[in-house]
N, C-alpha and C. Protein backbone atom coordinates (compact mmCIF):
# COMPACT_ATOMS: atom_id res chain seq x y z
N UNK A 1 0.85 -1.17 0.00
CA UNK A 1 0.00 0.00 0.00
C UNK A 1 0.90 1.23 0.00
N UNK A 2 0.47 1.97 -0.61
CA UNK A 2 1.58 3.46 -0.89
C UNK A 2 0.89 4.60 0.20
N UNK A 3 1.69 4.86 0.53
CA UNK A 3 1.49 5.92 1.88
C UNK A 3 1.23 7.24 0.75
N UNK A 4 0.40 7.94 1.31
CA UNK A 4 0.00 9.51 0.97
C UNK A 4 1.09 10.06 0.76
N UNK A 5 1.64 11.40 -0.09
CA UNK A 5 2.43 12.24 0.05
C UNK A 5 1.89 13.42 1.32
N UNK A 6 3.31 13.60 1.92
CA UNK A 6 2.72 14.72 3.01
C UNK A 6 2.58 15.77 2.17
N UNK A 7 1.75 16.99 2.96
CA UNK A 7 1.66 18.03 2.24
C UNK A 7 2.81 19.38 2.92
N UNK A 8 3.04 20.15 1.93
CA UNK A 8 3.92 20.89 1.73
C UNK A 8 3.35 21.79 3.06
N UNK A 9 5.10 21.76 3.84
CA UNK A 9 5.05 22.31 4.99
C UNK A 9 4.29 21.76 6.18
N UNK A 10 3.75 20.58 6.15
CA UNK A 10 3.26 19.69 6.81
C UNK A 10 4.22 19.05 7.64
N UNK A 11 4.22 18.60 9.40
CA UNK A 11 5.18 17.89 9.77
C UNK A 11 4.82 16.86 9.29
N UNK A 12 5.53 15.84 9.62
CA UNK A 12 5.61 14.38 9.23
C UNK A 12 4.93 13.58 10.48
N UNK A 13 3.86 12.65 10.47
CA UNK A 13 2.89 12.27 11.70
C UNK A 13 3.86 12.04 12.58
N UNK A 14 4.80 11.31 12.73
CA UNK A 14 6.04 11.10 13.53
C UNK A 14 6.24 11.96 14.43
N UNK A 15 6.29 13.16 14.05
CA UNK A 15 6.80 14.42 14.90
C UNK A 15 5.67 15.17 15.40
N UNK A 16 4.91 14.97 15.44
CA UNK A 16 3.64 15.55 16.67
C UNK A 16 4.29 15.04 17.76
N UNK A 17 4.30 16.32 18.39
CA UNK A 17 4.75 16.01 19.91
C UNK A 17 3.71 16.65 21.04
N UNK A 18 2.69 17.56 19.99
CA UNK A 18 1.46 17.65 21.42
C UNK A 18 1.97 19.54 21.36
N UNK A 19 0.48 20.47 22.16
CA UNK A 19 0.94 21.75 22.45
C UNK A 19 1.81 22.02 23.25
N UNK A 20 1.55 21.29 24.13
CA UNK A 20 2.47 21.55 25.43
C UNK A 20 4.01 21.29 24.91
N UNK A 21 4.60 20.07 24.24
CA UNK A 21 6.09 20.73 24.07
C UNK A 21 6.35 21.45 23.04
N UNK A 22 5.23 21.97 22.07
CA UNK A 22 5.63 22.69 20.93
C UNK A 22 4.75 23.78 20.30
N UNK A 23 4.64 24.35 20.95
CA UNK A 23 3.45 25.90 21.45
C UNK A 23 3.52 26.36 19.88
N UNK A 24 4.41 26.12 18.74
CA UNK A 24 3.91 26.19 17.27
C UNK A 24 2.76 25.92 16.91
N UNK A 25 2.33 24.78 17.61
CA UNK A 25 1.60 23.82 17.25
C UNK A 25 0.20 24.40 17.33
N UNK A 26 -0.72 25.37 17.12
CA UNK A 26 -1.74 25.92 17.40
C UNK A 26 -3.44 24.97 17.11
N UNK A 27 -2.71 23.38 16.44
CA UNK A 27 -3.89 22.59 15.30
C UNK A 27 -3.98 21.96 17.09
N UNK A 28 -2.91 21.56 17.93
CA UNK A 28 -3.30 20.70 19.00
C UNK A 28 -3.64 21.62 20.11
N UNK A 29 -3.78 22.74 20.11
CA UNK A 29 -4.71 23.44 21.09
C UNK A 29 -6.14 23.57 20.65
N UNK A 30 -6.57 23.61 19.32
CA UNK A 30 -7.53 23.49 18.40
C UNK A 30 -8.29 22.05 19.04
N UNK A 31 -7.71 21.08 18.40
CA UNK A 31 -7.91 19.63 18.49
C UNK A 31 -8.58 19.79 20.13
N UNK A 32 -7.78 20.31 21.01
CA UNK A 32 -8.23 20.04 22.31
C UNK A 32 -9.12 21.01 22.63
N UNK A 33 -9.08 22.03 22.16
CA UNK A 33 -10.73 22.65 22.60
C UNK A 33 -12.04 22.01 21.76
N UNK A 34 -11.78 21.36 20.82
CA UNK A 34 -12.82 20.91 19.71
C UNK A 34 -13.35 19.90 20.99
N UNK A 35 -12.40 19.20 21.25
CA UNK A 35 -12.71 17.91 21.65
C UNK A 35 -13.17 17.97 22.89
N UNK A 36 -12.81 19.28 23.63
CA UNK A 36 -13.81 19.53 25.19
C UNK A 36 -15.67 20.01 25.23
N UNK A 37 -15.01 20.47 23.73
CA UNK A 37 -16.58 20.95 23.49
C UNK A 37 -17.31 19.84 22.94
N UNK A 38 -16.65 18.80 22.23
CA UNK A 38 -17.50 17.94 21.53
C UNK A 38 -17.78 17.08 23.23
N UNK A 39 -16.89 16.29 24.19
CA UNK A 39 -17.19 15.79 25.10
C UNK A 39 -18.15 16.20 25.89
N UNK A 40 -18.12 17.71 26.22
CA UNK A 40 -18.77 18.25 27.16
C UNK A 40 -20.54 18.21 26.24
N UNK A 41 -20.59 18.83 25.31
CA UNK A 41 -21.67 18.77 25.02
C UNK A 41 -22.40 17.32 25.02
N UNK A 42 -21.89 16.55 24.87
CA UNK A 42 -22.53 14.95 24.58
C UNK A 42 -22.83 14.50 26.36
N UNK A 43 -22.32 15.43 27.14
CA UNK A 43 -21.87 14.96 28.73
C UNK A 43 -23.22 16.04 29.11
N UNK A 44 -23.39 16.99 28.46
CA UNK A 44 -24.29 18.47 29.13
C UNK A 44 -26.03 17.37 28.57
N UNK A 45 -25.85 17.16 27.22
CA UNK A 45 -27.06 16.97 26.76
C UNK A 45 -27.57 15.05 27.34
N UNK A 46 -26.72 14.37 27.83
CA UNK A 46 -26.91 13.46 28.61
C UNK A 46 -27.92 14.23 30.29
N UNK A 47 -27.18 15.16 30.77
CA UNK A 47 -27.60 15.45 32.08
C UNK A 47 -29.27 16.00 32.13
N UNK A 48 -29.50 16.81 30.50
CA UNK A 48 -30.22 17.44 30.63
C UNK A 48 -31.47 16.25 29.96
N UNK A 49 -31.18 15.47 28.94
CA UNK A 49 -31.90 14.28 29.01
C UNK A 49 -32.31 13.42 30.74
N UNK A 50 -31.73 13.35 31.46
CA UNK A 50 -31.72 12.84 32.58
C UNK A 50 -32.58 13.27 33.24
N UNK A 51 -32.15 14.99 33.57
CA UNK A 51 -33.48 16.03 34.70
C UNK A 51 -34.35 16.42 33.72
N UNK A 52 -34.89 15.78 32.73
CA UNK A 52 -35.81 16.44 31.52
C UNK A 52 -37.22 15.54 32.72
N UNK A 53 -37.00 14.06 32.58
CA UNK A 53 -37.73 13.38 33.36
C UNK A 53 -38.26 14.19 34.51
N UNK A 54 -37.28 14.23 35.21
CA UNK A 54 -38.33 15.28 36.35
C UNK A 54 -38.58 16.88 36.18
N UNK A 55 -38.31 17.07 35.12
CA UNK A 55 -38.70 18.54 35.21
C UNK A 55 -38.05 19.46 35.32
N UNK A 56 -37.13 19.57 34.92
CA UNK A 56 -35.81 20.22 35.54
C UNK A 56 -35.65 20.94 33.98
N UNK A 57 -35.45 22.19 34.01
CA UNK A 57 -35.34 22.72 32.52
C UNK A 57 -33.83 22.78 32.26
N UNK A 58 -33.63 23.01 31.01
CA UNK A 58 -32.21 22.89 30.65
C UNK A 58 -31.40 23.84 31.09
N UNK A 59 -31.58 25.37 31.58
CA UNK A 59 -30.78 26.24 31.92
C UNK A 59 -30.04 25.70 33.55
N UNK A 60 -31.32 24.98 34.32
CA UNK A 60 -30.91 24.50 35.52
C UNK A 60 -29.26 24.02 35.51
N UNK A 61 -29.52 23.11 34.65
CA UNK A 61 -28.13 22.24 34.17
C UNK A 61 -26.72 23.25 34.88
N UNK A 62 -26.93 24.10 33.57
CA UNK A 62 -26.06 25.31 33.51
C UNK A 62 -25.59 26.27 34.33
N UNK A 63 -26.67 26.12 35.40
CA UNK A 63 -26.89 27.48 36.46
C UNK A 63 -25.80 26.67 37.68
N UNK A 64 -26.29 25.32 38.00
CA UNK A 64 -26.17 24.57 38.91
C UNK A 64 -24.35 24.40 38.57
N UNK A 65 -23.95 24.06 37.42
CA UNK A 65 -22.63 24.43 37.31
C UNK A 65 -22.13 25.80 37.66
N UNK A 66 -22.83 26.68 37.69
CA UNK A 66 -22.14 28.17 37.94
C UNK A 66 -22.41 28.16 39.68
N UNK A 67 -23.08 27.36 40.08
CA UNK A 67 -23.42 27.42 41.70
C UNK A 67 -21.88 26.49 42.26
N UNK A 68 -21.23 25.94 41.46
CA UNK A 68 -19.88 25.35 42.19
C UNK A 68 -19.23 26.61 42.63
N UNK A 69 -19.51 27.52 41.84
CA UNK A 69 -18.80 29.03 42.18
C UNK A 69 -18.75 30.10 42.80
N UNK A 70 -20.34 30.26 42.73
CA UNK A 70 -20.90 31.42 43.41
C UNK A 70 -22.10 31.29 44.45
N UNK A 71 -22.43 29.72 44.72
CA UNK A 71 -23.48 29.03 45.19
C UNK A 71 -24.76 28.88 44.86
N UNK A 72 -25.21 27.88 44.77
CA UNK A 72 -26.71 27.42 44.52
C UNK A 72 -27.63 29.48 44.44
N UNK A 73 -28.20 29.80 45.43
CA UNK A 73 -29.31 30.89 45.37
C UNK A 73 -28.41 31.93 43.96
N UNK A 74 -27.14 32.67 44.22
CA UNK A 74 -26.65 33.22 43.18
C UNK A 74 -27.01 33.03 42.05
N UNK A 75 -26.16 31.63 41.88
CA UNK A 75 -26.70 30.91 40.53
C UNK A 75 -27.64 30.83 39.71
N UNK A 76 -28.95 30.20 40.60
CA UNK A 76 -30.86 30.05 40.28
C UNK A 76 -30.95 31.44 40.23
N UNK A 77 -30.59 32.65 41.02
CA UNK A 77 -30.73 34.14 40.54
C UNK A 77 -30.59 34.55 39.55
N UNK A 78 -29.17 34.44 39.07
CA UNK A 78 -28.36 34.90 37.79
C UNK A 78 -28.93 34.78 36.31
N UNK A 79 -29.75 33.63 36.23
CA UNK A 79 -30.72 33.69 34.97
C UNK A 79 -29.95 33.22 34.30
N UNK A 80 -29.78 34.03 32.50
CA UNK A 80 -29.40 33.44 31.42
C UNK A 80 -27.54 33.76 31.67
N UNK A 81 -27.35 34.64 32.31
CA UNK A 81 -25.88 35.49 32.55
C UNK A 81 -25.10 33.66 33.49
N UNK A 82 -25.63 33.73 34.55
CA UNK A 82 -25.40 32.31 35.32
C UNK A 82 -24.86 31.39 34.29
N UNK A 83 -26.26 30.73 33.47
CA UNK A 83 -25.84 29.56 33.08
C UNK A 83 -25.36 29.81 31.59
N UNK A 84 -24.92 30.88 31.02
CA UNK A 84 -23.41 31.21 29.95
C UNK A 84 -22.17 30.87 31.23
N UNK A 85 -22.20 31.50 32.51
CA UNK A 85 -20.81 30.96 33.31
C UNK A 85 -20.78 29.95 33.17
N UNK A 86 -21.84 29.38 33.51
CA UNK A 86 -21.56 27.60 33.79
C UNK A 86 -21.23 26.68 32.76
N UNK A 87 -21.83 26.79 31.54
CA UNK A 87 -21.37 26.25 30.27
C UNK A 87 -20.26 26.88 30.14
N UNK A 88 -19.45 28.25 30.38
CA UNK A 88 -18.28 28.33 29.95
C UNK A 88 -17.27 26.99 31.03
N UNK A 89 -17.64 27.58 32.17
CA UNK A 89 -16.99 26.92 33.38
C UNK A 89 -16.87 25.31 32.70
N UNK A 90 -17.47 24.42 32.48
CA UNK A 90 -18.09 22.99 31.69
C UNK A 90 -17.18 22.47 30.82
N UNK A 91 -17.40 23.73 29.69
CA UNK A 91 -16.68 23.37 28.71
C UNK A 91 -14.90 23.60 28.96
N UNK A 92 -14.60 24.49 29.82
CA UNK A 92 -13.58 24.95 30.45
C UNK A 92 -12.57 23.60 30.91
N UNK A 93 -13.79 23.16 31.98
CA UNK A 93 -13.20 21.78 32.27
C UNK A 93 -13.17 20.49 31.51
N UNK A 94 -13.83 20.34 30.68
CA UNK A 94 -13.92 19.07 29.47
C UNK A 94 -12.68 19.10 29.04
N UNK A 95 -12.39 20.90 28.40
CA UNK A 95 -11.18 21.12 27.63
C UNK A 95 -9.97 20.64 28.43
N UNK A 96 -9.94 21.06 29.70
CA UNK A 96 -8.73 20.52 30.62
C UNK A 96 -8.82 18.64 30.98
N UNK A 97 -9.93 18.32 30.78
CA UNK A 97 -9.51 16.73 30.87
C UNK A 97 -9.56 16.07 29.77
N UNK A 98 -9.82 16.85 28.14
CA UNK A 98 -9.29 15.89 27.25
C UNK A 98 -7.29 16.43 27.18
N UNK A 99 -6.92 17.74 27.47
CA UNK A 99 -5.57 18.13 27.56
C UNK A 99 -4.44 17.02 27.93
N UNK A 100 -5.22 17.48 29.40
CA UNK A 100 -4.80 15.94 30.52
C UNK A 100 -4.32 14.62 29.72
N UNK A 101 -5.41 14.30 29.56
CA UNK A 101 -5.27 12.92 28.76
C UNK A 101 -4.86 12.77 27.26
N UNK A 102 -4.31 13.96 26.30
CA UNK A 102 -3.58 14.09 25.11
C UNK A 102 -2.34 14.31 25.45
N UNK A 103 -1.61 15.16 26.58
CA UNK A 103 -0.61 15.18 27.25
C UNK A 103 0.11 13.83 27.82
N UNK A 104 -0.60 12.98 28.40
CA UNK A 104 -0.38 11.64 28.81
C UNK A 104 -0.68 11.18 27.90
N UNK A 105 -1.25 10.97 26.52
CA UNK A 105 -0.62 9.83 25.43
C UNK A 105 0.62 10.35 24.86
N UNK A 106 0.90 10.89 24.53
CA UNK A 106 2.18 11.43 23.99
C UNK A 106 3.33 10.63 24.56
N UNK A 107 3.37 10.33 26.06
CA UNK A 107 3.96 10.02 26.80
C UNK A 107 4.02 8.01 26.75
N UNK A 108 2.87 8.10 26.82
CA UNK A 108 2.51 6.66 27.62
C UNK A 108 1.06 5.91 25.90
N UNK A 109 2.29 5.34 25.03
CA UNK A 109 1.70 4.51 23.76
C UNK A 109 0.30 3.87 24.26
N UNK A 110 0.41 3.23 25.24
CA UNK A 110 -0.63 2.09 25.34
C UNK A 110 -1.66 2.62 25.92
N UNK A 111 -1.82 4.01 26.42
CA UNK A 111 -3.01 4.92 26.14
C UNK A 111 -3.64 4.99 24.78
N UNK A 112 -2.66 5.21 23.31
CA UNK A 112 -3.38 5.37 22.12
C UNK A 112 -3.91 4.19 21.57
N UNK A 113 -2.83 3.01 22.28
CA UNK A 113 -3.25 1.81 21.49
C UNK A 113 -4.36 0.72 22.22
N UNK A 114 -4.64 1.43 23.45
CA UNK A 114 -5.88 1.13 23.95
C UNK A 114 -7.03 1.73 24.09
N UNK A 115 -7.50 2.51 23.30
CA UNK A 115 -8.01 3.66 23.61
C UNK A 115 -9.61 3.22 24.57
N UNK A 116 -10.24 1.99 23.88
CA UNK A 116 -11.93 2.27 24.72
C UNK A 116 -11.58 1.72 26.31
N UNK A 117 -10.49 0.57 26.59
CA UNK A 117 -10.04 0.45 27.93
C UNK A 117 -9.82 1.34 28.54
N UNK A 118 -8.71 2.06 28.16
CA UNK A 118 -7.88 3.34 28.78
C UNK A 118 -8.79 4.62 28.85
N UNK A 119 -9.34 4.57 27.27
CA UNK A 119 -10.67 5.69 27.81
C UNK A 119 -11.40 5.59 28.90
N UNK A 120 -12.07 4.60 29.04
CA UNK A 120 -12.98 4.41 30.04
C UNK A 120 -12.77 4.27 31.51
N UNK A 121 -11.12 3.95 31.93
CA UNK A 121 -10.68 4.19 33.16
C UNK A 121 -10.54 6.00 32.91
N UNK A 122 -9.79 6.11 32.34
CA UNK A 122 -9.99 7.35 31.80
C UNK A 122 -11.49 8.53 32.77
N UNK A 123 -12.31 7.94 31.72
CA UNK A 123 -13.22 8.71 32.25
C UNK A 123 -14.00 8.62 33.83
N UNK A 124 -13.88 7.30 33.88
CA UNK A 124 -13.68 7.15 35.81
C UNK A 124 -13.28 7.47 36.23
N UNK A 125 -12.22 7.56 36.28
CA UNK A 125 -11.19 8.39 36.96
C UNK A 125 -11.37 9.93 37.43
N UNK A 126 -11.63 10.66 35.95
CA UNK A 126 -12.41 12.02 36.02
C UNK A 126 -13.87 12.34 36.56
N UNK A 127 -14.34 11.10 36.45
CA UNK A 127 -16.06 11.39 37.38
C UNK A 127 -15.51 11.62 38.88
N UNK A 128 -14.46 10.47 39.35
CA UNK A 128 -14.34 10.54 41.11
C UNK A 128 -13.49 11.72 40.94
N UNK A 129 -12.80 12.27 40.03
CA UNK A 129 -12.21 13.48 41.01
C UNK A 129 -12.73 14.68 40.87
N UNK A 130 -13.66 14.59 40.09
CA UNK A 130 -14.23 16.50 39.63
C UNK A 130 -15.78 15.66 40.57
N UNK A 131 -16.65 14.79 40.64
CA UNK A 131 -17.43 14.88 41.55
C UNK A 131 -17.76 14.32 42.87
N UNK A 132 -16.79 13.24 42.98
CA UNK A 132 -16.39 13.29 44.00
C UNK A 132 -15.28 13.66 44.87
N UNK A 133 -15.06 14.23 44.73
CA UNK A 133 -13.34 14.52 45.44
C UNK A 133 -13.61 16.81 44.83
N UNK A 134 -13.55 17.07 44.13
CA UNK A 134 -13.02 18.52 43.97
C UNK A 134 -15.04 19.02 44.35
N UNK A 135 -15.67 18.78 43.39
CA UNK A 135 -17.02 19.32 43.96
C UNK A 135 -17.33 19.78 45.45
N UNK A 136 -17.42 18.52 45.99
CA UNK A 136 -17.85 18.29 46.88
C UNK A 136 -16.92 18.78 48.24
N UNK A 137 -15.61 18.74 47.74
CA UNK A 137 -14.91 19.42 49.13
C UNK A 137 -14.27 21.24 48.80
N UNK A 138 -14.45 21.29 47.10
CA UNK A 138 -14.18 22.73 47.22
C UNK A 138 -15.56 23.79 46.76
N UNK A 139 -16.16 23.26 46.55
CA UNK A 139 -17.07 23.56 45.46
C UNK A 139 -18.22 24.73 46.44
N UNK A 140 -19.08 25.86 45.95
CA UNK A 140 -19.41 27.27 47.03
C UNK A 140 -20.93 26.19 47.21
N UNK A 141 -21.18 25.25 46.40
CA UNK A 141 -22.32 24.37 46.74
C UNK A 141 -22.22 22.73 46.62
N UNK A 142 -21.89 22.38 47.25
CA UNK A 142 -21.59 20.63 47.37
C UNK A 142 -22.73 20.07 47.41
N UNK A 143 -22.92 19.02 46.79
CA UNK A 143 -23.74 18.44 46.52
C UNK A 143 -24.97 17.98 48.00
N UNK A 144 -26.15 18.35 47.67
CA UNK A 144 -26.73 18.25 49.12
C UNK A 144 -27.38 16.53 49.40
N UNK A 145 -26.64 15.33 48.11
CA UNK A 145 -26.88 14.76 48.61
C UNK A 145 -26.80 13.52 47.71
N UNK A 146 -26.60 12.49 47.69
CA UNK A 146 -25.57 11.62 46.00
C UNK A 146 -26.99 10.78 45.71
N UNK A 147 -27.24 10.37 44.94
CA UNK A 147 -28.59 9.59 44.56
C UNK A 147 -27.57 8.94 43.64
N UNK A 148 -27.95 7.39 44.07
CA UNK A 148 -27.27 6.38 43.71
C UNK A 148 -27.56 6.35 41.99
N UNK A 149 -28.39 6.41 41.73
CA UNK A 149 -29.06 5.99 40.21
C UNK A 149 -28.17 7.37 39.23
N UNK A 150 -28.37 8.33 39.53
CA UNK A 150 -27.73 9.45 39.16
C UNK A 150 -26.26 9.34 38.93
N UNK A 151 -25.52 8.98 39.95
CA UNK A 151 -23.88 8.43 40.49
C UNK A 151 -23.72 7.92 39.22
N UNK A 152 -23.89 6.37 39.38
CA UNK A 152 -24.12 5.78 38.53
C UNK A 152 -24.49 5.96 37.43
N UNK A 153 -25.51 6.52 36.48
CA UNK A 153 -25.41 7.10 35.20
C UNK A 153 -24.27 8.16 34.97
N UNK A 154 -23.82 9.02 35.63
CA UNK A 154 -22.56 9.70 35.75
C UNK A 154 -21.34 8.79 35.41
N UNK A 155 -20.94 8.22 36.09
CA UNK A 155 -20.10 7.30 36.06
C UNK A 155 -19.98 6.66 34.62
N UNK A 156 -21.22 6.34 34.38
CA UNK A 156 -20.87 5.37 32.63
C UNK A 156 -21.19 6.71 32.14
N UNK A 157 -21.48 7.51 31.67
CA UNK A 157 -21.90 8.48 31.19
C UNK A 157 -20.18 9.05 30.86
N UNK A 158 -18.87 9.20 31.85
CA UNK A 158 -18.00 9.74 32.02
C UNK A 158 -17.44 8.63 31.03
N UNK A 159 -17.35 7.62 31.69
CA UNK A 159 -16.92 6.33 30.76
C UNK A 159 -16.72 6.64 29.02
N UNK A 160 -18.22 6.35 28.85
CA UNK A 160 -18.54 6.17 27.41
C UNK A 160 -18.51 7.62 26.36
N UNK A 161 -19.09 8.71 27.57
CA UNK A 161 -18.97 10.21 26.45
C UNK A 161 -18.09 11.34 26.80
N UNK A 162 -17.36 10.92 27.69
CA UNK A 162 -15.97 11.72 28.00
C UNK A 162 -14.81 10.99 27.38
N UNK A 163 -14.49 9.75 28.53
CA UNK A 163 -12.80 9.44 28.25
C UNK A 163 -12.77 8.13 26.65
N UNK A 164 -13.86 7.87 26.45
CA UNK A 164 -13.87 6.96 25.40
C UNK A 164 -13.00 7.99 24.21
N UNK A 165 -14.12 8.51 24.05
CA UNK A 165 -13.59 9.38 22.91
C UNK A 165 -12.68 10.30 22.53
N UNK A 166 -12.26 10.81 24.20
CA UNK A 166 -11.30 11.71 24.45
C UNK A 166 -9.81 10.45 23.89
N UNK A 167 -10.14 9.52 24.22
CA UNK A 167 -8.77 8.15 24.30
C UNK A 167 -8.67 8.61 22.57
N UNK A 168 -9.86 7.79 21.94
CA UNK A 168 -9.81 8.10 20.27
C UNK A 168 -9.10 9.06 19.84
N UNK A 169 -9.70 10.48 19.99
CA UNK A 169 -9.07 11.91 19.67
C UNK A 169 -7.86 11.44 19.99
N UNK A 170 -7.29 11.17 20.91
CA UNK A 170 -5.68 11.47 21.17
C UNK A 170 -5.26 10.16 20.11
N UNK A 171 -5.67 8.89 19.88
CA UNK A 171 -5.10 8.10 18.90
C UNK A 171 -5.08 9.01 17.35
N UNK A 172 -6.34 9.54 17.38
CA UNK A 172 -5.91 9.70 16.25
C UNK A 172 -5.15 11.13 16.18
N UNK A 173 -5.07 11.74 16.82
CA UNK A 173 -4.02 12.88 16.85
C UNK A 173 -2.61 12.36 16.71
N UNK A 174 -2.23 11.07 17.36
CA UNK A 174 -0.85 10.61 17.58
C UNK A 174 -0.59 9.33 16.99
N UNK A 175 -1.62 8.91 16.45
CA UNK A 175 -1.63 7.47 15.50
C UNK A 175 -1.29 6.15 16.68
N UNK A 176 -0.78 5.37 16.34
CA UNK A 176 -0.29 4.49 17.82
C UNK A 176 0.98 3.80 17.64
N UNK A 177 1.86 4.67 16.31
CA UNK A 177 3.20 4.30 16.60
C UNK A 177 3.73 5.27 17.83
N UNK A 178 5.65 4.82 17.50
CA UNK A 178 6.27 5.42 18.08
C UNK A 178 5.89 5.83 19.56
């Protein structure tokens, strides 16, 4: 099979080394905000499928993220201004845990060449520490109270529409040589 010609002024796939050691690189800061927004949204419109059932309108979602900040009453106050923070705040953090985890393949192959395993610890990993562990002990509103069924859809939810795909993106950003 005949390999593609690269294109002119193109590195060679080989030499991706990620933003972080090569701040030229402006396509893998790209790549990683694409990919916080693509995670986060598939992660936002899961939650809001979820509290749709009980009634819960979609800005709630949004607000309730801006209440990690400024607390729950602020938040439900703040209106449409609130939950733009909170989707920024969201997407803010998606962007920092697909980073995370494009930073550590670079490093560590058998992240790219495993990607739905590794994703999916992956994204466990990131459910216990942003909701259980950072929420809940720094957060201006901690959770008033864990509902198992919820947890749990969180949990695979992190799994399958965070670190799955976040694993992918970084394979295919870095292929799974070298």
């Amino acid at each position: 099979m005949k390999a593609a010609p690269l294109k002119a002024n193109a590195p060679h796939p080989s030499s991706r080394t990620g933003f972080a050691a090569n701040p030229s690189r402006p396509a893998a800061l790209a790549w990683v905000v694409l990919g916080g927004l693509a995670v986060g949204s598939a992660d936002l419109l899961f939650a809001m499928a979820w509290w749709a059932q009980s009634g819960t309108p979609p800005i709630r979602i949004f607000q309730s993220i801006w209440a990690w900040v400024v607390g729950r009453d602020a938040a439900f106050a703040g209106g449409a201004a609130a939950a733009l923070a909170g989707a920024a705040l969201y997407y803010a953090l998606m962007s920092s845990i697909v980073a995370i985890y494009h930073g550590a393949a670079r490093e560590h192959r058998v992240l790219r060449e495993r990607p739905v395993l590794a994703g999916a610890l992956y994204g466990a990993a990131a459910f216990v520490v942003v909701h259980l562990v950072i929420v809940p002990l720094f957060s201006a509103a901690p959770p008033k109270h864990f509902p198992l069924d919820w947890n749990l859809a969180c949990l695979l939810a992190h799994m399958v529409l965070i670190g799955i795909p976040t694993a992918w993106m970084a394979r295919r950003w870095y292929g799974t040589g070298h």
